[in-house]
Each structure stands twice: as C-alpha cells, then as structure tokens.
Protein backbone atom coordinates (compact mmCIF):
# COMPACT_ATOMS: atom_id res chain seq x y z
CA UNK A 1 40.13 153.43 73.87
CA UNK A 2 37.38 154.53 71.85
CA UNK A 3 39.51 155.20 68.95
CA UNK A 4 41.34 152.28 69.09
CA UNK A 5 40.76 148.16 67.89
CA UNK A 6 40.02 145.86 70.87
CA UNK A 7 40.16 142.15 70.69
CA UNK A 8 38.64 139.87 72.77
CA UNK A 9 40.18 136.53 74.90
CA UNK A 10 39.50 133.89 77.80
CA UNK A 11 40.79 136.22 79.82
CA UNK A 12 41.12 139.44 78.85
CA UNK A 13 39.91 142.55 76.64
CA UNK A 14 42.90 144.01 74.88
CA UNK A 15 42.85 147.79 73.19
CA UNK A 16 45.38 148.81 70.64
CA UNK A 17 45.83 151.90 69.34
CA UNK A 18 48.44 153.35 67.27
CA UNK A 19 50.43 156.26 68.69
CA UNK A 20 52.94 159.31 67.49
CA UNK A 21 55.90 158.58 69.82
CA UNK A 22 58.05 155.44 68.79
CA UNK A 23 57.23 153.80 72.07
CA UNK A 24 55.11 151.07 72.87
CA UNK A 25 53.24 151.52 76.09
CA UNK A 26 50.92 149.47 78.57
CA UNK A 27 47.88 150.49 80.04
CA UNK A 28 45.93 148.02 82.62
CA UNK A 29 42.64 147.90 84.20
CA UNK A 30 42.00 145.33 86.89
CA UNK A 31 38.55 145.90 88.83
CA UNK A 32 38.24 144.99 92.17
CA UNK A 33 35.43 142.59 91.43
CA UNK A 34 38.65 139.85 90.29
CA UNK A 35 39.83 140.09 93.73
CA UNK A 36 41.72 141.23 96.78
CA UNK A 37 44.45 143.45 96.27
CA UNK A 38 46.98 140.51 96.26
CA UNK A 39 44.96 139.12 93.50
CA UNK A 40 44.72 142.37 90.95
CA UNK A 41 49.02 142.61 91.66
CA UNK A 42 49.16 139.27 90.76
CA UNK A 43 47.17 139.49 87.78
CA UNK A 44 49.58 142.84 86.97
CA UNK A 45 52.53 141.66 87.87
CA UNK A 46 52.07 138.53 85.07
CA UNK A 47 50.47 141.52 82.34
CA UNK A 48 53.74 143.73 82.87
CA UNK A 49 55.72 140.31 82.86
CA UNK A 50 53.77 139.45 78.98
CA UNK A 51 54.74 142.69 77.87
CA UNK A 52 58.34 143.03 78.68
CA UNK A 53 58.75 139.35 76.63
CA UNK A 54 57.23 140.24 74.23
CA UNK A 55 56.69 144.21 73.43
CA UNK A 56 59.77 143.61 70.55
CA UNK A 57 58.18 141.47 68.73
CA UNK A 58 55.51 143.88 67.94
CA UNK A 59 56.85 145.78 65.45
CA UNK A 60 54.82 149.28 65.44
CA UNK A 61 54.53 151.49 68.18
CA UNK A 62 50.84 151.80 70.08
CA UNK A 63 49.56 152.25 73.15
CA UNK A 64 47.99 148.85 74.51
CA UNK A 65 45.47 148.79 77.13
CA UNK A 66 44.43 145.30 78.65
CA UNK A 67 41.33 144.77 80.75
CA UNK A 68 41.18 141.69 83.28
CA UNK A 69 37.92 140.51 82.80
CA UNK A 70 35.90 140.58 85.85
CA UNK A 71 34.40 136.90 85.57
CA UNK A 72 38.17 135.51 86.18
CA UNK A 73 39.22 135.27 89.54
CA UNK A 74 42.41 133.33 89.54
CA UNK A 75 45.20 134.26 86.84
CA UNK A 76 45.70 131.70 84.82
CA UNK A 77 49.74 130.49 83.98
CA UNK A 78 52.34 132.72 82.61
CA UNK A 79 52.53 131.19 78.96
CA UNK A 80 48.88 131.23 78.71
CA UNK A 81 48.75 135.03 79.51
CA UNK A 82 51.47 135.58 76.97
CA UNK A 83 49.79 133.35 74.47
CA UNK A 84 46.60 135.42 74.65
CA UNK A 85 48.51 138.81 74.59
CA UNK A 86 50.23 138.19 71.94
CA UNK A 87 47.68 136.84 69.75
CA UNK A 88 45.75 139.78 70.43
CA UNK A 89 47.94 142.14 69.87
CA UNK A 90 49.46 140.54 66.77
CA UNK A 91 46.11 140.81 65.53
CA UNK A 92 45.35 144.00 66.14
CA UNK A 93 48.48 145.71 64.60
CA UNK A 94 48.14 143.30 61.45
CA UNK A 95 45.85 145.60 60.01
C-alpha cells in the first residue's frame, strides 16, 4: 500500500499497485466501526461482486486494495459501488 497510488471516493479508499504476475487481485479492508458482521459481508460481498464485472476491463495487472470508509454505515447500491470502483481504478492505472 505504501508503494502504491490510492484514490479517493464517497465511499471508499482504493490502492492500486502494479504487480509481476499477470493477475489482477483484490484486497479489502472493512473495519468493524461500519458495522455488525452482517454489515462488513454485505459491504464485501457487493466489492467482490464490482470486481468480478469489471476486473477485464482493466487492462494491466495490479493488486487493488479497497478500504470501506468507516463514516459509511449502510452500502450504498450495486451500480454506485461499481461506478466508484471503476473510476478509481481506471484512474489509477491511466498513468
């Protein structure tokens, strides 16, 4: 993470960095100040779901790491989450 670009959302704090395998891979980090347990699953569950849509579209392999921010309790719809994924991310490999 240190390494790596992060980009800031509404919702989340995402961390790209480029790696040596020809894989991308997903990293997430949900405190338990968002919520219960049924609440952090729910917020992975919708993360994992973001990624498998859209990990082709990214063309270079990296590891991304994405960070729930803590002030967010509820998760907010699907296409929002992918919206805000994917413009981070997009932005973050653009370089």
């Amino acid at each position: 993470m240190k390494k790596g670009r992060r980009f800031n959302t509404a919702n989340l704090l995402v961390f790209v960095n480029a790696n040596q395998i020809a894989k991308r891979r997903l990293g997430l980090i949900v405190s338990k100040q968002v919520g219960n347990a049924v609440v952090r699953n729910k917020w992975k569950r919708k993360i994992r779901e973001c990624f498998r849509v859209k990990k082709h579209a990214w063309g270079t392999a990296c590891d991304i790491v994405v960070m729930v921010r803590a002030k967010n309790k509820e998760a907010p719809p699907l296409h929002v989450m992918e919206a805000e994924l994917n413009r981070a991310v997009l932005k973050l490999t653009e370089a």
